[in-house]
Protein backbone atom coordinates (compact mmCIF):
# COMPACT_ATOMS: atom_id res chain seq x y z
CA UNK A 1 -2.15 17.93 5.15
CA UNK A 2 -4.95 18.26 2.91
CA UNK A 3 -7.83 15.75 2.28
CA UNK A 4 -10.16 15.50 -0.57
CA UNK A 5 -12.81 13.23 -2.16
CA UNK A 6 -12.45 12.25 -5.60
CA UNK A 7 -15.51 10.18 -6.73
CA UNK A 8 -15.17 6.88 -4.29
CA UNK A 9 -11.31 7.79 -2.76
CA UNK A 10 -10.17 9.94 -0.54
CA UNK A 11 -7.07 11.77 -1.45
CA UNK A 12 -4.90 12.26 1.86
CA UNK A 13 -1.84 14.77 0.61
CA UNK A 14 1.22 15.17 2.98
CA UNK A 15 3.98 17.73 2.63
CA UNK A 16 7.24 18.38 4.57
CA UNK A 17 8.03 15.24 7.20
CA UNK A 18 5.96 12.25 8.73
CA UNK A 19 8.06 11.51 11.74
CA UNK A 20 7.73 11.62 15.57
CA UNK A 21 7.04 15.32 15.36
CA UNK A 22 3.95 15.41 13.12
CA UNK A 23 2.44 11.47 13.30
CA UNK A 24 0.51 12.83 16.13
CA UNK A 25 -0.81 15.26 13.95
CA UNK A 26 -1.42 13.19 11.66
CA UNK A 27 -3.22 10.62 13.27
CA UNK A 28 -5.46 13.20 14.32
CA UNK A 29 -6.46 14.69 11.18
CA UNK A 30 -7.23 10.76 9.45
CA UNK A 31 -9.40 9.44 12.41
CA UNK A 32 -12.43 10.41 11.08
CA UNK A 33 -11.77 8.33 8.23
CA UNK A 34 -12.98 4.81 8.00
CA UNK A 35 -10.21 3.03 6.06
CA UNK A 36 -11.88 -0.27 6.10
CA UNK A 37 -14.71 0.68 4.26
CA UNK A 38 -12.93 3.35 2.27
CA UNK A 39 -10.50 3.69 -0.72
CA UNK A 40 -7.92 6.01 0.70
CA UNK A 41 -4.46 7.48 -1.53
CA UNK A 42 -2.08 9.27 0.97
CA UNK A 43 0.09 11.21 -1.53
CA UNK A 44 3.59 12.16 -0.52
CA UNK A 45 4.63 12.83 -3.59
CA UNK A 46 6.09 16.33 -0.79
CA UNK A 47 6.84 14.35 1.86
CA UNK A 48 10.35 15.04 2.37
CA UNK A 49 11.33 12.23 5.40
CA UNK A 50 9.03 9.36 6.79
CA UNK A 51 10.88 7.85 10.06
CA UNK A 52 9.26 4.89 12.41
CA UNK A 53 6.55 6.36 13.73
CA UNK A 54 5.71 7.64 10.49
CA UNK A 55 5.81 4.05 9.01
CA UNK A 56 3.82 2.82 12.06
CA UNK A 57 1.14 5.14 11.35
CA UNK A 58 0.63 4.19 7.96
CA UNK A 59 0.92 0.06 8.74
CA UNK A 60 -1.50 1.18 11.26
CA UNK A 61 -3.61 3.01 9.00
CA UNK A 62 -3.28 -0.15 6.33
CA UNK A 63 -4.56 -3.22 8.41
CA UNK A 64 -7.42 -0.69 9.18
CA UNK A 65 -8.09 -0.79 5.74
CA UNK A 66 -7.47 -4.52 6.12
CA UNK A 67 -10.19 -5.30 8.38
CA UNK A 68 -12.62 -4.44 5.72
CA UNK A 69 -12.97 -3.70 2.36
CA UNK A 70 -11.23 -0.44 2.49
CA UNK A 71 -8.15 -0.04 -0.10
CA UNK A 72 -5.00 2.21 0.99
CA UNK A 73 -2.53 3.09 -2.11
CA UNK A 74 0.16 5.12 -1.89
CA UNK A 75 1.51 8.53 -4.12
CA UNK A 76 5.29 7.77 -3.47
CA UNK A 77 7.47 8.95 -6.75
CA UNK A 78 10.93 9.38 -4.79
CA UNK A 79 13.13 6.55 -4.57
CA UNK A 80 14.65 7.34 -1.67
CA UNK A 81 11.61 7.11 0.23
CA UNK A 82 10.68 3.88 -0.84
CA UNK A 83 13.74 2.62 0.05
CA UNK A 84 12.83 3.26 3.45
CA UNK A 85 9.70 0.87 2.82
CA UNK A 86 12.32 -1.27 1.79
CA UNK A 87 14.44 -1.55 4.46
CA UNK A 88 11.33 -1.87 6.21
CA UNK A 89 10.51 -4.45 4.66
CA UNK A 90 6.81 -3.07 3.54
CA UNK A 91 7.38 -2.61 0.01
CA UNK A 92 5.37 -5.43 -1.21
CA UNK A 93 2.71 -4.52 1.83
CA UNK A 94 1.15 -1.29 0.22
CA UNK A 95 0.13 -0.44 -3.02
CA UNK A 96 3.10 2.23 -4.61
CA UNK A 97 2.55 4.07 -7.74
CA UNK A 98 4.58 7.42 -8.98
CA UNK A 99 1.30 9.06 -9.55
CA UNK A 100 -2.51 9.48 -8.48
CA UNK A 101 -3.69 7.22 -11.37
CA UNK A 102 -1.06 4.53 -11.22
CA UNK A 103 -1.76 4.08 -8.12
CA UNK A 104 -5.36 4.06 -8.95
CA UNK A 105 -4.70 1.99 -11.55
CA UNK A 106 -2.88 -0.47 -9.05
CA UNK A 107 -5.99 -0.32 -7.19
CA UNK A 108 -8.18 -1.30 -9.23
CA UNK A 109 -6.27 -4.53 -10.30
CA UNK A 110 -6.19 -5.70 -6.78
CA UNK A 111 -10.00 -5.41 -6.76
CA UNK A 112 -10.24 -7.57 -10.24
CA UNK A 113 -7.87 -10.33 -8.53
C-alpha cells in the first residue's frame, strides 16, 4: 500500500489482495486518515481479490467519509471486481471510475449536485 497527496486527495494505492489476511493491515495503515473531512481515491486498479472483510473495510471506510464532508472514490478498472460490489450490492454506494481522473471527475459532479 502506498499513499500520496495530490493537491486536495489522497491517493490510497492497493496491490495484490484485500481480504481477511491483509484488512488488518490495512486498516492500520488508513487510520490516520480523516475520511470525513478528506477526499480520499483507494486505487486497486492491482488489487487482485477483495473478499468480505475487504468490502467491510471499505463500507467502513465510506460512511466515515459520510459523516462529514469527506469524498471516497474508487480506481476499480476490472470487471470482475466490481462484480463483487455487485453482488454486494454496493455498486451504486461508491463512486467507480476505470481511472484516477474519472473517478475524479465523478467526484467532482457529486460535489456540483
Amino acid at each position: 500500500m502506498t499513499t500520496e497527496t495530490r493537491g486536495d486527495l489522497t491517493v490510497v494505492t492497493l496491490s495484490g489482495e484485500l481480504d481477511i489476511y491483509t484488512v488488518g493491515r490495512f486498516r492500520e495503515d488508513i487510520q490516520d486518515l480523516d475520511p470525513a473531512s478528506t477526499r480520499i481515491i483507494i486505487d486497486l486498479s492491482d488489487v487482485t481479490l477483495v473478499d468480505s472483510s475487504g468490502l467491510g473495510a471499505l463500507v467502513s471506510l465510506l460512511n466515515r467519509s459520510r459523516e462529514g464532508d469527506g469524498q471516497l472514490g474508487l480506481v476499480c478498472p476490472q470487471r470482475r471486481l466490481r462484480r463483487v460490489f455487485e453482488i454486494a450490492g454496493l455498486r451504486r454506494a461508491f463512486t467507480f471510475g476505470d481511472d484516477y481522473e474519472a473517478v475524479v471527475g465523478a467526484l467532482e459532479d457529486a460535489l456540483r449536485q
